[in-house]
PDB file of N, CA and C in Angstrom:
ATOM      1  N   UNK A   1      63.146 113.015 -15.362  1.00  0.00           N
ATOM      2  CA  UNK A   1      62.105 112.270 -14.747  1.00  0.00           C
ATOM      3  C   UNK A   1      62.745 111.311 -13.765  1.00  0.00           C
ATOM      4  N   UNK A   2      61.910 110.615 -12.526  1.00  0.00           N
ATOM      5  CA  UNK A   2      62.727 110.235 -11.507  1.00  0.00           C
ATOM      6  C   UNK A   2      61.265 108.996 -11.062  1.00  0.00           C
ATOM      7  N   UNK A   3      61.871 108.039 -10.932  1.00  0.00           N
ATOM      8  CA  UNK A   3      61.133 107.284 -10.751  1.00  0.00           C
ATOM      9  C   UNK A   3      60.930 106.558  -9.097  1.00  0.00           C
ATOM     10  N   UNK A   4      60.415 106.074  -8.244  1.00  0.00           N
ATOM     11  CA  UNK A   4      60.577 105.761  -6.594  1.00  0.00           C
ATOM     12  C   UNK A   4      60.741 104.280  -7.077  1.00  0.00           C
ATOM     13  N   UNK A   5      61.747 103.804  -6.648  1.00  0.00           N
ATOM     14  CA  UNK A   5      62.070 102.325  -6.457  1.00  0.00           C
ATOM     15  C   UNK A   5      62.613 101.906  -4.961  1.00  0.00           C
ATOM     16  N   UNK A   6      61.897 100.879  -4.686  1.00  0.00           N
ATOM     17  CA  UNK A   6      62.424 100.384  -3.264  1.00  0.00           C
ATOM     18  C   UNK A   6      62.910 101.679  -2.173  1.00  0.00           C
ATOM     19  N   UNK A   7      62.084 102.271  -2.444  1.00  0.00           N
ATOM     20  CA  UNK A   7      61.806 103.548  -1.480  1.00  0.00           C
ATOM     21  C   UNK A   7      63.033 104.878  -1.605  1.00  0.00           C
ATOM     22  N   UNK A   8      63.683 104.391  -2.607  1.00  0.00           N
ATOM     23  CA  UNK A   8      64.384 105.651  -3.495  1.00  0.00           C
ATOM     24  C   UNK A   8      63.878 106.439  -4.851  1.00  0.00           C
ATOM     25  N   UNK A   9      64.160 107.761  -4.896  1.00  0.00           N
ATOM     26  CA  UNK A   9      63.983 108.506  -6.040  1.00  0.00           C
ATOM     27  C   UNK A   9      65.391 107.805  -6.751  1.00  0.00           C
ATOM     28  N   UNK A  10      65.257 107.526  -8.286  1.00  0.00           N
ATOM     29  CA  UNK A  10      66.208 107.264  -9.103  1.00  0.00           C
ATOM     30  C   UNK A  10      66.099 108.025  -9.806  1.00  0.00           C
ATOM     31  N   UNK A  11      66.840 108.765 -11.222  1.00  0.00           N
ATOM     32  CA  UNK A  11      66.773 109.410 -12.353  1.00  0.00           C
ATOM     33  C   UNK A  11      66.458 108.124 -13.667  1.00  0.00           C
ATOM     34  N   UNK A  12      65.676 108.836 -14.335  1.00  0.00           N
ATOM     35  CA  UNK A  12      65.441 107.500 -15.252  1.00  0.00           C
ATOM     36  C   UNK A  12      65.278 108.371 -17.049  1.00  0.00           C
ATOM     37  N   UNK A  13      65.429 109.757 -16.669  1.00  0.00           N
ATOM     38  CA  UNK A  13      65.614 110.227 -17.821  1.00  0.00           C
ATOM     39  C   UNK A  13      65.644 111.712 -17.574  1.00  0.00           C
ATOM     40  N   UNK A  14      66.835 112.667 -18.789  1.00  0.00           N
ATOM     41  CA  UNK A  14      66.564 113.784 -18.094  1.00  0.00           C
ATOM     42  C   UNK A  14      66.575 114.313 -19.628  1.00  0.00           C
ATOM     43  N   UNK A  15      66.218 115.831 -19.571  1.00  0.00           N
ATOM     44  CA  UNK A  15      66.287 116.456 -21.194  1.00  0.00           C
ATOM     45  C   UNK A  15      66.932 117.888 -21.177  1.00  0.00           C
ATOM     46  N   UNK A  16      67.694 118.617 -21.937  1.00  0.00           N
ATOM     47  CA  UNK A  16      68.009 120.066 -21.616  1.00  0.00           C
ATOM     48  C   UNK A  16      67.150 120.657 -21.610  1.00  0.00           C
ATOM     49  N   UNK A  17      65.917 120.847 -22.802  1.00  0.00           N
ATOM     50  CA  UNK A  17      65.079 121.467 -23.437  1.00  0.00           C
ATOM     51  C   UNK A  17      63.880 120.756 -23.660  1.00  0.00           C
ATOM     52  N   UNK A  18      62.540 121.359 -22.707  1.00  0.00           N
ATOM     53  CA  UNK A  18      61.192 120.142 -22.973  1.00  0.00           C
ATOM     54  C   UNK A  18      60.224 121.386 -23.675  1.00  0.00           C
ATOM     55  N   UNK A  19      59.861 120.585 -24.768  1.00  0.00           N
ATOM     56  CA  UNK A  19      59.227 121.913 -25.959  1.00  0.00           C
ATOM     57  C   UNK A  19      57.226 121.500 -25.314  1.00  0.00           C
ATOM     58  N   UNK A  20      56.705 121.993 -26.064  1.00  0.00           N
ATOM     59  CA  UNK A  20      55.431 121.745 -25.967  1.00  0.00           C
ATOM     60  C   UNK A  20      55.089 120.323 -26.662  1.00  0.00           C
ATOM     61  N   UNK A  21      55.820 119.166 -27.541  1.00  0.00           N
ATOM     62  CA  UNK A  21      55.609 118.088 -27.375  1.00  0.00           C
ATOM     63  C   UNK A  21      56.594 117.043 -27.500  1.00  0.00           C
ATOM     64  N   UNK A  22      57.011 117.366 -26.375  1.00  0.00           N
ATOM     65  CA  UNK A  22      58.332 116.389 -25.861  1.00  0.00           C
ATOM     66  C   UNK A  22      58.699 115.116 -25.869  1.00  0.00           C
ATOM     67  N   UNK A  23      59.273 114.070 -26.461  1.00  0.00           N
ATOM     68  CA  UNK A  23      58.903 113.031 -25.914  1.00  0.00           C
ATOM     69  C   UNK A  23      60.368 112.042 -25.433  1.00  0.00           C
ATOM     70  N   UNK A  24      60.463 111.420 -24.612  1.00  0.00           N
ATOM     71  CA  UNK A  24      61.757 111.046 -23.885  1.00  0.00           C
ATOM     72  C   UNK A  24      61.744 109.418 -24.255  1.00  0.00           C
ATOM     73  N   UNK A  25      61.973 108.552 -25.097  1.00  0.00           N
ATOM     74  CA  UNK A  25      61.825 106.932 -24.926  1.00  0.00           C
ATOM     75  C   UNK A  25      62.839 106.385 -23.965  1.00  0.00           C
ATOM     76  N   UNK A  26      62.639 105.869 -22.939  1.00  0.00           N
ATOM     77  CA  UNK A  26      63.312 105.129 -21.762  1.00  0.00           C
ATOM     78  C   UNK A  26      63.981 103.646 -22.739  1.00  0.00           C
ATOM     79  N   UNK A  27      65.664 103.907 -22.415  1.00  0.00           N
ATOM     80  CA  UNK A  27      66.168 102.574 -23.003  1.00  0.00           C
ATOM     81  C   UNK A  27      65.813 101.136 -22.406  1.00  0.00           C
ATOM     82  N   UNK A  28      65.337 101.245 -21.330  1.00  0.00           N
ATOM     83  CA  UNK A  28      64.195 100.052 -20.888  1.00  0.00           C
ATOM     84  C   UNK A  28      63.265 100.284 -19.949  1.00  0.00           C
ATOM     85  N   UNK A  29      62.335  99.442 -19.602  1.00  0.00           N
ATOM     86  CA  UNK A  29      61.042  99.637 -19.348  1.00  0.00           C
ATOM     87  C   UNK A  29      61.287  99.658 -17.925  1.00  0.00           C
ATOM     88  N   UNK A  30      60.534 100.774 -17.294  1.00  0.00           N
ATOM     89  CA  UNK A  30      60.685 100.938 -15.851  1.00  0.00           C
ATOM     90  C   UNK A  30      59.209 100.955 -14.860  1.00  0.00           C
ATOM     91  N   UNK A  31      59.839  99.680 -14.006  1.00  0.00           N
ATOM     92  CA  UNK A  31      58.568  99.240 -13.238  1.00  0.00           C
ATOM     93  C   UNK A  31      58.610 100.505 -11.529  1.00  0.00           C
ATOM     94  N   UNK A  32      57.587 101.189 -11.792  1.00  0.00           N
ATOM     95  CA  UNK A  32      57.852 101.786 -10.459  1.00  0.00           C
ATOM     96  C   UNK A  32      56.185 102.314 -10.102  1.00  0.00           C
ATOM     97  N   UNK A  33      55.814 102.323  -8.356  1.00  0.00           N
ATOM     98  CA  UNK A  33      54.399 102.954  -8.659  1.00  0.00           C
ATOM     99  C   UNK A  33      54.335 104.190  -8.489  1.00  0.00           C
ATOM    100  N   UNK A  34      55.508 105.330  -8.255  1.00  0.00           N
ATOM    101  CA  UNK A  34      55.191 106.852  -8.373  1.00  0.00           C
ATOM    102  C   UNK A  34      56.221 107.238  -9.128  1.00  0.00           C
ATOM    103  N   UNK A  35      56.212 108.336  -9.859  1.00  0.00           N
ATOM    104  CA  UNK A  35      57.181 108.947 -10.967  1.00  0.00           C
ATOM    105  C   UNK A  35      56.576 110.614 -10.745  1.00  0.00           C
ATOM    106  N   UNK A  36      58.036 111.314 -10.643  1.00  0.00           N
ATOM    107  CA  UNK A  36      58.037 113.006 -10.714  1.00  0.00           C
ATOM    108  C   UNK A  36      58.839 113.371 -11.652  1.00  0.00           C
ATOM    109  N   UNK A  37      58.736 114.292 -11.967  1.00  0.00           N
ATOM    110  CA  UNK A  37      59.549 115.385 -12.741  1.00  0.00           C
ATOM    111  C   UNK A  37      60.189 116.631 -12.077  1.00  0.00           C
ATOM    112  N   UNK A  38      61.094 117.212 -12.043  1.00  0.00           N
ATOM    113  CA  UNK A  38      62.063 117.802 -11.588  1.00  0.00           C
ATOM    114  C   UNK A  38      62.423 118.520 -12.469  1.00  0.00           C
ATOM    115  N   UNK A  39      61.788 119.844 -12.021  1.00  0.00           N
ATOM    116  CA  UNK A  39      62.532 120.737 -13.165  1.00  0.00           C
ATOM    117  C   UNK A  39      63.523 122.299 -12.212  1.00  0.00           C
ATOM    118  N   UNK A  40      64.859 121.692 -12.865  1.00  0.00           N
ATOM    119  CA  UNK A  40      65.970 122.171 -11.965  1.00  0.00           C
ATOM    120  C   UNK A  40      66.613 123.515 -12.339  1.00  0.00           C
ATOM    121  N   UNK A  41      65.999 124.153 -13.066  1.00  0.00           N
ATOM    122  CA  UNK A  41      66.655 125.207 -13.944  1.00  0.00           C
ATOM    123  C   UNK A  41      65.578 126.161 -15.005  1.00  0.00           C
ATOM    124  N   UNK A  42      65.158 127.499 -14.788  1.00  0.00           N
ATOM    125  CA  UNK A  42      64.499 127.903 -15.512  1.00  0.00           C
ATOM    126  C   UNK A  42      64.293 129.162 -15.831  1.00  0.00           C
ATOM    127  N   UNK A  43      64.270 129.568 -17.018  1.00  0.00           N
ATOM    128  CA  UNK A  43      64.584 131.540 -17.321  1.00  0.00           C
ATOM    129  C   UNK A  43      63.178 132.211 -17.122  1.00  0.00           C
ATOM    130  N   UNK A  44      61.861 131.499 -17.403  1.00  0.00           N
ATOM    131  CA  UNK A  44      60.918 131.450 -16.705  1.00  0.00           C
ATOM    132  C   UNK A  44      59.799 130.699 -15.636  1.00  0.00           C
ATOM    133  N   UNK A  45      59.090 130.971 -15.293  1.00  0.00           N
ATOM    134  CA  UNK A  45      58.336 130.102 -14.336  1.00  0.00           C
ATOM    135  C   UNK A  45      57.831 128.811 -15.229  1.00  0.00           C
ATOM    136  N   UNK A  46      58.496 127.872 -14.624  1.00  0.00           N
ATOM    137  CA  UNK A  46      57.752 126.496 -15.637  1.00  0.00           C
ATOM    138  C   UNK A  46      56.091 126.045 -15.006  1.00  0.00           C
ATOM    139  N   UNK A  47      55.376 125.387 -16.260  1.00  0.00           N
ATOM    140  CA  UNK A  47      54.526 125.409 -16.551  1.00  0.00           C
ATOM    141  C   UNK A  47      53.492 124.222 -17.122  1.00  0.00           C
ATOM    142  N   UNK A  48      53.454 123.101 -16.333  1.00  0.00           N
ATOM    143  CA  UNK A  48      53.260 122.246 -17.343  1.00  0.00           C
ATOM    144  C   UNK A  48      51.825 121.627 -16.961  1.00  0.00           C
ATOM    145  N   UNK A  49      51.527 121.784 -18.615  1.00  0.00           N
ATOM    146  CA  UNK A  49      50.008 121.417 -18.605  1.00  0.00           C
ATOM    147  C   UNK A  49      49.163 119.668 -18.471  1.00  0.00           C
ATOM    148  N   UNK A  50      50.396 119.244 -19.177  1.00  0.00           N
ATOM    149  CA  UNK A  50      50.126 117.501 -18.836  1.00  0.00           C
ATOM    150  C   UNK A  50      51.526 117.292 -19.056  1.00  0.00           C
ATOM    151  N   UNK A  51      51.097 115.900 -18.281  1.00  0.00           N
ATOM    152  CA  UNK A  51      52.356 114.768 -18.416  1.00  0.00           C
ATOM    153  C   UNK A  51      51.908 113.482 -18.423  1.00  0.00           C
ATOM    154  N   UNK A  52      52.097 112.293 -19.516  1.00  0.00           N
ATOM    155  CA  UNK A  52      51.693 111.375 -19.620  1.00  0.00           C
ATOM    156  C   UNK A  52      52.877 109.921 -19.593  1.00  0.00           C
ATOM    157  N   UNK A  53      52.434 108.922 -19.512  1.00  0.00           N
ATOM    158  CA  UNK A  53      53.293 107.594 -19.298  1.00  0.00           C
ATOM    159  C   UNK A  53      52.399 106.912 -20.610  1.00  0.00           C
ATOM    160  N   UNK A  54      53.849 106.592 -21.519  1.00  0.00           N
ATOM    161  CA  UNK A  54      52.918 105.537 -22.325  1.00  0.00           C
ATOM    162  C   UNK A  54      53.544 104.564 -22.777  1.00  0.00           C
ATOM    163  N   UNK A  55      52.828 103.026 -22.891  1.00  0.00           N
ATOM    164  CA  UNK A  55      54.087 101.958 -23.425  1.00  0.00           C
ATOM    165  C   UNK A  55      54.063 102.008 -24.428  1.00  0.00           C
ATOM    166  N   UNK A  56      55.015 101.619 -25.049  1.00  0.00           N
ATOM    167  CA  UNK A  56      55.150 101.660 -27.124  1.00  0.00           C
ATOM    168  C   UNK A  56      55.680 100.318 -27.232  1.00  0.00           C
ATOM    169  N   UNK A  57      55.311  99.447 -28.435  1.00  0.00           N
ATOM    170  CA  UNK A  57      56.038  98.230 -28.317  1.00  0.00           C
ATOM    171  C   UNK A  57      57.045  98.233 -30.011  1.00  0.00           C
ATOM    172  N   UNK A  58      58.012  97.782 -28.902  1.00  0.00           N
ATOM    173  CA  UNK A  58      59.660  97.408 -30.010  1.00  0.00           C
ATOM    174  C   UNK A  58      58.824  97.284 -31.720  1.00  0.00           C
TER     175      UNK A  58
END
């Protein structure tokens, strides 16, 4: 996942393997107003049905 800060794409989390319920916790909280996913590698056509942002507290 890649987040736009100050008008750059950053990486802010990446995974080998994203199953049908994936979940990635960010070691800190990232302020940004657009976020993509990048999927760089695949044995079939990827596919994804949702993607969500959620805060969790400590």
């Amino acid at each position: 996942m890649e987040a736009q800060r100050a008008g750059a794409w950053t990486r802010v989390a990446t995974a080998g393997t994203v199953g049908a319920s994936r979940i990635l916790p960010l070691p800190t909280p990232i302020w940004a107003r657009r976020r993509r996913i990048r999927v760089t590698s695949t044995r079939q056509p990827a596919r994804i049905a949702e993607f969500g942002l959620y805060r969790s507290r400590p």
